[in-house]
N, C-alpha and C. Protein backbone atom coordinates (compact mmCIF):
# COMPACT_ATOMS: atom_id res chain seq x y z
N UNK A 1 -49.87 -8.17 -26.31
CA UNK A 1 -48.96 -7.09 -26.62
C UNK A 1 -48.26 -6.59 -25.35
N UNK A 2 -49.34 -6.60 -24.11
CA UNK A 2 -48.10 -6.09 -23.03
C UNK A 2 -47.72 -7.49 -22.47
N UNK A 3 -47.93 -8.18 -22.59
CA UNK A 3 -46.32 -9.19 -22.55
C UNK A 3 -45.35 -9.12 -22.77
N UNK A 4 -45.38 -8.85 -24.29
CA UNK A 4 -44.05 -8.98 -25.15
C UNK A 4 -43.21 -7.69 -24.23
N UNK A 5 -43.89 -6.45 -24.58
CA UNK A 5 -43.34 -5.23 -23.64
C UNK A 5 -42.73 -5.71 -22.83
N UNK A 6 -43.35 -6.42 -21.80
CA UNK A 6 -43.05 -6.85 -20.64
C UNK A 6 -42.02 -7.66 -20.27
N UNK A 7 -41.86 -8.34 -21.17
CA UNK A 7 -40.78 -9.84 -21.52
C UNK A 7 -39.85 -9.08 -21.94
N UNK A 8 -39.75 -7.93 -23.10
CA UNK A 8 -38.68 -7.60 -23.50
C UNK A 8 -38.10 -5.95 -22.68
N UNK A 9 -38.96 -5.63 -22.54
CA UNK A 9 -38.28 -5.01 -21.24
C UNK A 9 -37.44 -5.66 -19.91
N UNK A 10 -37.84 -6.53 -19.48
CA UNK A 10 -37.26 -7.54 -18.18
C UNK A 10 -36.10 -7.74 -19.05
N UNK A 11 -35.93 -8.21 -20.13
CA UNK A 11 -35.01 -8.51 -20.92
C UNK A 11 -33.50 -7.85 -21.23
N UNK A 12 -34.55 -6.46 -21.09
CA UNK A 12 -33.36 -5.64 -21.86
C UNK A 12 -32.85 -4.91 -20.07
N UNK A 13 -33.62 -5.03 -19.00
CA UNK A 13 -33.33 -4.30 -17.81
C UNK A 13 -31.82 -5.73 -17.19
N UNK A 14 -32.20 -6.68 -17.43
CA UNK A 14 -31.50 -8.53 -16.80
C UNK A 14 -29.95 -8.36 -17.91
N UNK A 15 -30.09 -7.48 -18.67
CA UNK A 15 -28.82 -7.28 -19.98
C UNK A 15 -28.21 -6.44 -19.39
N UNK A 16 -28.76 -4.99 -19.06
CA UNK A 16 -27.93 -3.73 -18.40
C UNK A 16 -27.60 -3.77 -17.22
N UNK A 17 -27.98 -5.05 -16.43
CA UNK A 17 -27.83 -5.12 -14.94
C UNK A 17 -26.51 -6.20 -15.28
N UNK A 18 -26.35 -7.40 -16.04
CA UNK A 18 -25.20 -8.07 -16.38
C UNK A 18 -24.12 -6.95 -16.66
N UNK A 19 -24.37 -6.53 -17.41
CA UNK A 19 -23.33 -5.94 -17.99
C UNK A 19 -22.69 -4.49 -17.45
N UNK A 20 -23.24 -4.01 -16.40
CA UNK A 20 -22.61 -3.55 -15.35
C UNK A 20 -22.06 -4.32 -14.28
N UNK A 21 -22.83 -5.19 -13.97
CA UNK A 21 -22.18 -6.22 -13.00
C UNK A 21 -21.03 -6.60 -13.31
N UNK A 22 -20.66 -7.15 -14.46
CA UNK A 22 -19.28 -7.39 -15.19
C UNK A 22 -18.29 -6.57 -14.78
N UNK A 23 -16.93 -6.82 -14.50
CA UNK A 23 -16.20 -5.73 -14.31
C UNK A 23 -15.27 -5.60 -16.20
N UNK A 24 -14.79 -4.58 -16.18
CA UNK A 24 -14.15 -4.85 -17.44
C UNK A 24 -12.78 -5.23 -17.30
N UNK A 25 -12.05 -5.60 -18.78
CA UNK A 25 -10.78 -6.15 -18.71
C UNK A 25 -9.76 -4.77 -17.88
N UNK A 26 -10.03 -3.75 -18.02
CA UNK A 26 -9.46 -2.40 -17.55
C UNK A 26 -9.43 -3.25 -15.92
N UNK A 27 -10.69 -3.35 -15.05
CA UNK A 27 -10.53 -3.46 -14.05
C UNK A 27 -10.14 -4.73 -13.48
N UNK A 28 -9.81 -5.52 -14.08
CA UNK A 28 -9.31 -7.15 -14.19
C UNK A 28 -7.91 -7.22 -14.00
N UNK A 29 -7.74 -5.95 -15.02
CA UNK A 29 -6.19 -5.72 -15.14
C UNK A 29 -5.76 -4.83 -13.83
N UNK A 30 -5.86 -3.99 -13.63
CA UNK A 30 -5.75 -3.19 -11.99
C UNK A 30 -5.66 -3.97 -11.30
N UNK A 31 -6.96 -5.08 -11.32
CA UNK A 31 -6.98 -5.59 -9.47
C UNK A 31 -5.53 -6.59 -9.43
N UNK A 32 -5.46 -7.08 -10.83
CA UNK A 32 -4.05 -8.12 -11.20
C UNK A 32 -2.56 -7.20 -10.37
N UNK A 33 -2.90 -6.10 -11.16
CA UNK A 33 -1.45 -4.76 -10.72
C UNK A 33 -1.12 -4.60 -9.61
N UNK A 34 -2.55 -4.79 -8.50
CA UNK A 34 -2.64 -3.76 -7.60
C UNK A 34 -2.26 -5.15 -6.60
N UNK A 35 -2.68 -6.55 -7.02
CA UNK A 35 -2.28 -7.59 -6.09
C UNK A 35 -0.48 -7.41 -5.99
N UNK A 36 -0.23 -7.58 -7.55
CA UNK A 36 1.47 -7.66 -7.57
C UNK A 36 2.34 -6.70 -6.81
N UNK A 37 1.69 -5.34 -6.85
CA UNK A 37 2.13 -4.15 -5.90
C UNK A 37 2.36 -5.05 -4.78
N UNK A 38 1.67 -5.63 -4.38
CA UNK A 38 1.17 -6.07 -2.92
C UNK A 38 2.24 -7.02 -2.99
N UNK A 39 2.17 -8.03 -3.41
CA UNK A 39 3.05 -9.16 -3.28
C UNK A 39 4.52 -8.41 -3.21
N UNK A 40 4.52 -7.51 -4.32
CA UNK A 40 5.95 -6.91 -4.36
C UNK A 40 6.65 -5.69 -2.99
N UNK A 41 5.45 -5.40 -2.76
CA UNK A 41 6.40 -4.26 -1.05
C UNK A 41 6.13 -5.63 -0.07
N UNK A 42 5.85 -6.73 0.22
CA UNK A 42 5.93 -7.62 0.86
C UNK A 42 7.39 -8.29 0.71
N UNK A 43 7.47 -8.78 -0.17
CA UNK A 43 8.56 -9.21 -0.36
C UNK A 43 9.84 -8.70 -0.22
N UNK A 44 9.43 -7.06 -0.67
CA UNK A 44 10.69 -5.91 -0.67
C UNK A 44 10.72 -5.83 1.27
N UNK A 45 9.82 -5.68 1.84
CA UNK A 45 9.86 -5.81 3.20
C UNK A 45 10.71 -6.71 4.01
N UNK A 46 10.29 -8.17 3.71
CA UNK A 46 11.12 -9.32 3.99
C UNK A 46 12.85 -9.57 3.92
N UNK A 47 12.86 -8.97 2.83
CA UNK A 47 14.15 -8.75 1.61
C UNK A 47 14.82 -7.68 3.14
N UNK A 48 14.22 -6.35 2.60
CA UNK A 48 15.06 -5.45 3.82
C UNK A 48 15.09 -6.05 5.09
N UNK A 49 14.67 -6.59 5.48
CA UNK A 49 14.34 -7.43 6.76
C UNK A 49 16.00 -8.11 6.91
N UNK A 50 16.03 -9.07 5.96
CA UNK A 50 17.08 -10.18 5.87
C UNK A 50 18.13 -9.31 5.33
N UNK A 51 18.47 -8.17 4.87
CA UNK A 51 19.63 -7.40 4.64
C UNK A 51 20.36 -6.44 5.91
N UNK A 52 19.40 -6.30 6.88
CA UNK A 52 19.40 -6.14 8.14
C UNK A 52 20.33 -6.87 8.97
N UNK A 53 19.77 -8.32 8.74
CA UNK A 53 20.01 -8.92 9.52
C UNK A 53 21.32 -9.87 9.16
N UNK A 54 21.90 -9.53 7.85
CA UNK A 54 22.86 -9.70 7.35
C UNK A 54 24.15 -8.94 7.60
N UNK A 55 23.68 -7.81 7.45
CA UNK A 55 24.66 -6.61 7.69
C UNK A 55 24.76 -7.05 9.59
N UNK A 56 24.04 -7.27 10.15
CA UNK A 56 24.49 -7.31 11.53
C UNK A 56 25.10 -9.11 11.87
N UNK A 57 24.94 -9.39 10.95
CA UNK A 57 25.95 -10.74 11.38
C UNK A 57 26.74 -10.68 11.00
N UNK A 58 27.29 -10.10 9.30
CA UNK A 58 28.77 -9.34 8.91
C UNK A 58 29.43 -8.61 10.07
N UNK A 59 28.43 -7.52 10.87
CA UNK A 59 29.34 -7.00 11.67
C UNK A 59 29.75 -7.69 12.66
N UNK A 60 29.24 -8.88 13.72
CA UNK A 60 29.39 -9.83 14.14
C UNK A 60 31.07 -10.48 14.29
N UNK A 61 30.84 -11.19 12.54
CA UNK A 61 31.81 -12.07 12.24
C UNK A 61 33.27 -11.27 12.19
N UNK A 62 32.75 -9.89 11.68
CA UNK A 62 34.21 -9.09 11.44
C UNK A 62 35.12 -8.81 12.90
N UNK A 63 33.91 -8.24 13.90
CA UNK A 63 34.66 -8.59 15.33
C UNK A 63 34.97 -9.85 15.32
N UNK A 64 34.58 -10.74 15.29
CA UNK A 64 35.15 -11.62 16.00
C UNK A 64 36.48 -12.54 15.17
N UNK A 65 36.56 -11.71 13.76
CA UNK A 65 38.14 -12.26 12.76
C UNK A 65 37.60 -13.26 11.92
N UNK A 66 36.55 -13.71 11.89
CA UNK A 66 36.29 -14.71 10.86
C UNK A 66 35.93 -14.62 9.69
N UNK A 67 37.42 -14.60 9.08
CA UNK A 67 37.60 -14.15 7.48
C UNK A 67 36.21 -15.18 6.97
N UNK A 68 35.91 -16.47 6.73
CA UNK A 68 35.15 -17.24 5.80
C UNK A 68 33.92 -16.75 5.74
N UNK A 69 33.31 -16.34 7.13
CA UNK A 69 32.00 -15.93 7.57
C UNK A 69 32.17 -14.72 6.73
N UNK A 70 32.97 -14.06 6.86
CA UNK A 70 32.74 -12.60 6.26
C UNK A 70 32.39 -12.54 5.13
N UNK A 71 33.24 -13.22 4.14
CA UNK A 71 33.42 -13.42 2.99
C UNK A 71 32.06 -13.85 2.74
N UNK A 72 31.33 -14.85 3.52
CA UNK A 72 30.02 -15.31 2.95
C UNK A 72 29.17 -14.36 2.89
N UNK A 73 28.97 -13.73 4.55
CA UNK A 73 28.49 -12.85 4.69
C UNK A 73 28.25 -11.42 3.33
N UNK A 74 29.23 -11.32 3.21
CA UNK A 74 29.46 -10.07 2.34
C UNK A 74 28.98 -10.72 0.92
N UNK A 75 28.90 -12.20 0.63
CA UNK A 75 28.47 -12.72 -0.91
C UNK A 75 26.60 -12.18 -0.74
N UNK A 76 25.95 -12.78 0.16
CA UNK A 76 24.88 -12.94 0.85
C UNK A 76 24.39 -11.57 0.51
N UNK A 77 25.03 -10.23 1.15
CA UNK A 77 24.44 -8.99 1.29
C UNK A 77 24.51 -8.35 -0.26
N UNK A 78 25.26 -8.89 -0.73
CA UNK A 78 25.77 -8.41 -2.01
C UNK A 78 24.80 -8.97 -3.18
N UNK A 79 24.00 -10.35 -3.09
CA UNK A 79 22.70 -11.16 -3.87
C UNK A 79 21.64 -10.26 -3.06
N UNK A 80 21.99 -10.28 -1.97
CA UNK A 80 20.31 -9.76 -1.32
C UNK A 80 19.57 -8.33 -2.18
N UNK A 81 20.82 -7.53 -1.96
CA UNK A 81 20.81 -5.82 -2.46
C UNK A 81 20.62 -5.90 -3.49
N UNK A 82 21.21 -6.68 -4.87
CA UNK A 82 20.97 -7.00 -5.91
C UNK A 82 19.70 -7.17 -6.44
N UNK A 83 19.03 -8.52 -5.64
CA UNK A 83 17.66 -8.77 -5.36
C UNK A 83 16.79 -7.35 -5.20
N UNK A 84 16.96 -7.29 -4.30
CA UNK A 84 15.96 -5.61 -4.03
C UNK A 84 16.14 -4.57 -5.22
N UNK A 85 16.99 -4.50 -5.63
CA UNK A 85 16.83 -3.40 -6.59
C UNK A 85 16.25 -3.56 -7.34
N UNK A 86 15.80 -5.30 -8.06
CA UNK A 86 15.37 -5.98 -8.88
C UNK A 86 13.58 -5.62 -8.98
N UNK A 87 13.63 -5.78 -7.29
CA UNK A 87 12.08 -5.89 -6.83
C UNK A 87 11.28 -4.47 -6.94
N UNK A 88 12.51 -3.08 -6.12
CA UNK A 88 12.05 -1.93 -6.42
C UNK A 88 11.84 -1.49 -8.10
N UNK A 89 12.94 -2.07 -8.53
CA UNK A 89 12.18 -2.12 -10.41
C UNK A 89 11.23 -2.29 -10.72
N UNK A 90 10.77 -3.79 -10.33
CA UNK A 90 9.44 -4.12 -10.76
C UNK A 90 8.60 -3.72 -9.83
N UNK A 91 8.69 -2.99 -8.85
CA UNK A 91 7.29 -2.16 -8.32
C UNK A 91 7.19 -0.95 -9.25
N UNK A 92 8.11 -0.03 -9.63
CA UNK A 92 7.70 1.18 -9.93
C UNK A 92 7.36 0.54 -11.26
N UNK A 93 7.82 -0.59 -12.11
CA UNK A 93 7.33 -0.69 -13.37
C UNK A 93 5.48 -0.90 -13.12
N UNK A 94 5.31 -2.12 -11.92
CA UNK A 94 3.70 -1.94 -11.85
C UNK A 94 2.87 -1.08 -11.56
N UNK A 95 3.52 0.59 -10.71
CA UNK A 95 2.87 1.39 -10.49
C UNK A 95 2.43 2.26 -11.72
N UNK A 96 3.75 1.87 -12.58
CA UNK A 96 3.44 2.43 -13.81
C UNK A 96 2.20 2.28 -14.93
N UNK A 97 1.92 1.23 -14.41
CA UNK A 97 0.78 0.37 -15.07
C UNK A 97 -0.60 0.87 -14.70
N UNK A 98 -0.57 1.70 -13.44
CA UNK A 98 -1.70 1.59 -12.70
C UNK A 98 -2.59 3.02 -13.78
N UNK A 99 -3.82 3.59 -13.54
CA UNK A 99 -4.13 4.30 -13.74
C UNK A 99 -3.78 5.50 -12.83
N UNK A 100 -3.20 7.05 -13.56
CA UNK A 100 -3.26 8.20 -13.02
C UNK A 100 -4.38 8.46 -11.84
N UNK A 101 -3.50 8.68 -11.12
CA UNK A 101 -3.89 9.00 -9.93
C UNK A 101 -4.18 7.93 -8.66
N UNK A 102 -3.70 6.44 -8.78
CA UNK A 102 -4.00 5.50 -8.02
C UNK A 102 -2.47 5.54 -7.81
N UNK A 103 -2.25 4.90 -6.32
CA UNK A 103 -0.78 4.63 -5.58
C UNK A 103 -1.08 2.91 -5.94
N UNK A 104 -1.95 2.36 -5.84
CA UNK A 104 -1.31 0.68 -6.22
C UNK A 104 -1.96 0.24 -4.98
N UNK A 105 -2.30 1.23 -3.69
CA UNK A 105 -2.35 0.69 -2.04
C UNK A 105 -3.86 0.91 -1.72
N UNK A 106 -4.58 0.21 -1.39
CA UNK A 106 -5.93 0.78 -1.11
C UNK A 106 -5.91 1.10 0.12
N UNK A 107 -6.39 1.67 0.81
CA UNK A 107 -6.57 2.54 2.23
C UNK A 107 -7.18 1.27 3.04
N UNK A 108 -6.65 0.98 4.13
CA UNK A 108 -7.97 0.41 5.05
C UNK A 108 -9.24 0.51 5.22
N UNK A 109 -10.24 0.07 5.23
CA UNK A 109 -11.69 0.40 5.80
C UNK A 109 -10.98 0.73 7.32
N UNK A 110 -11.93 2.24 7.13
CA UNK A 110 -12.23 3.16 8.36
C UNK A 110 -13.01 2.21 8.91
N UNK A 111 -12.11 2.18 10.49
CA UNK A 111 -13.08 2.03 11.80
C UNK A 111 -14.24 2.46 12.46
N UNK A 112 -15.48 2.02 12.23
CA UNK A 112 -16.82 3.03 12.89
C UNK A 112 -16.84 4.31 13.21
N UNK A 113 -15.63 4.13 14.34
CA UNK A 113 -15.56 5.14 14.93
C UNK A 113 -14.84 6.79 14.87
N UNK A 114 -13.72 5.95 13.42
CA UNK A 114 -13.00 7.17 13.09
C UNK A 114 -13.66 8.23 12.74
N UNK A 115 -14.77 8.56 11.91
CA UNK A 115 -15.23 9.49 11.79
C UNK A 115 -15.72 10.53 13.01
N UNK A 116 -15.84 9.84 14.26
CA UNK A 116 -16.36 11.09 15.42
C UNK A 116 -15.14 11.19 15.78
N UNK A 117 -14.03 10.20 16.22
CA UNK A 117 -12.57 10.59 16.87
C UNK A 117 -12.22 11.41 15.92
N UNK A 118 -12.21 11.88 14.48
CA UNK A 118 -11.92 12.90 14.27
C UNK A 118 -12.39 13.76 14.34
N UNK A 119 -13.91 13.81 14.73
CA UNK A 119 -14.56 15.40 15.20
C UNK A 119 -13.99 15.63 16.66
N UNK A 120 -13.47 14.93 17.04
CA UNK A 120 -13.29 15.32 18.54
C UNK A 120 -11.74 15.65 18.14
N UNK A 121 -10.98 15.21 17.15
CA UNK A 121 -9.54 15.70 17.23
C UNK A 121 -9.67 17.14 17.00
N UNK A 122 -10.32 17.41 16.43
CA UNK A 122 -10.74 19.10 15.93
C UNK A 122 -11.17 19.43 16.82
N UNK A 123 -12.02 19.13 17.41
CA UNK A 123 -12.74 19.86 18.94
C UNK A 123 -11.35 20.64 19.54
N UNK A 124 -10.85 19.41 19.82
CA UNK A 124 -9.46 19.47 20.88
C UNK A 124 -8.55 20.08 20.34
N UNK A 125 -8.52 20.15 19.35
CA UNK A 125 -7.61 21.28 17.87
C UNK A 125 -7.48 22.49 18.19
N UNK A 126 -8.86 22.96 18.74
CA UNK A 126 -9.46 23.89 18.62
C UNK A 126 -9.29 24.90 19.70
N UNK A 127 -9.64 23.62 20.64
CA UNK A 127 -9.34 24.04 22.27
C UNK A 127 -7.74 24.60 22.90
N UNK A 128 -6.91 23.57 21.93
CA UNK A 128 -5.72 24.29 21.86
C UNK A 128 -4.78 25.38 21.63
N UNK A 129 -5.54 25.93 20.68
CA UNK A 129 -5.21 26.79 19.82
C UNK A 129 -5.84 28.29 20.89
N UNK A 130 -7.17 28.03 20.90
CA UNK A 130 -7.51 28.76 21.54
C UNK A 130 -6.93 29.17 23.10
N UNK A 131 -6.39 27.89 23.37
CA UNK A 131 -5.38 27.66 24.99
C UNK A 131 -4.24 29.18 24.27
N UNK A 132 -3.81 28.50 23.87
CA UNK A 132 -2.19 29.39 23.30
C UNK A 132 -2.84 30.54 22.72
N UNK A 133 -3.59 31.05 22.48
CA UNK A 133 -4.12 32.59 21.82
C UNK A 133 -4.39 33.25 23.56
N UNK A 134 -5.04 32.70 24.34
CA UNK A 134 -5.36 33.08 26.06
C UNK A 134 -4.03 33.39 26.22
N UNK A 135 -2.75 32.89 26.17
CA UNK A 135 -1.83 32.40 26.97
C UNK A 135 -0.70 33.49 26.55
N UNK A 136 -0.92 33.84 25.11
CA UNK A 136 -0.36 34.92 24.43
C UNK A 136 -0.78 36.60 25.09
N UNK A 137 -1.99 36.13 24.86
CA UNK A 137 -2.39 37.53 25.42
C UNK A 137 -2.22 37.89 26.92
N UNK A 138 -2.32 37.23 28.04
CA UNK A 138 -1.52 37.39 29.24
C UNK A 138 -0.57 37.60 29.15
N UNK A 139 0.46 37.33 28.26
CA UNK A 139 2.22 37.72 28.27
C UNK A 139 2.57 39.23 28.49
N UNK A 140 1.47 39.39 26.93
CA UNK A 140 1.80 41.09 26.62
C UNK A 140 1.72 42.11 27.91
């Protein structure tokens, strides 16, 4: 009899440990969203990058009179911008997707150390403040 207990307890503990382990389709779907976010301000990055660098070879070609260049030039900036607006679409459509209260961006892992460099930014916060309250009161 305490076998069975035993067996079907292990049983039922090896079930609730799966099935938390599992992530659900909810979070399957996020991490999917939250990649495309990603892929998508990358790309939107690149994109502004090369519209940059478009607009400064338009300005280029225009000094220097070369109607054909321009003309390309100006086809070029004119697909690029197009493009981007395309891309800023489909970001805010995936942010839309996300759950309330998530930006789409996960934060970096904090550096070891950030947590004391910010006790010491406050230290020094502090020290400041207190500098300029000294510094006030000598005026008067």
């Amino acid at each position: 009899m305490l076998k069975r207990f035993l067996v079907v307890a292990s049983a039922v503990l090896f079930a609730a440990s799966m099935a938390q382990a599992a992530p659900s389709p909810d979070q399957k779907a996020d991490k999917h969203v939250r990649k495309d976010i990603k892929h998508d301000q990358k790309s939107i990055s690149r994109l502004e990058t090369d519209i940059r660098n478009d607009e400064a070879r338009l300005r280029r070609d225009q000094a220097a009179g070369n109607a054909a260049a321009v003309a390309r030039d100006q086809a070029d900036l004119q697909r690029d911008r197009a493009q981007l607006e395309r891309l800023r679409a489909d970001l805010n459509a995936d942010r839309r997707n996300l759950p309330a209260g998530t930006t789409g961006v996960q934060k970096p892992k904090a550096h070891p150390n950030t947590e004391h460099d910010k006790k010491d930014d406050k230290k020094d916060d502090k020290k400041e403040k207190k500098g300029k309250k000294d510094k006030k009161g000598e005026r008067s």
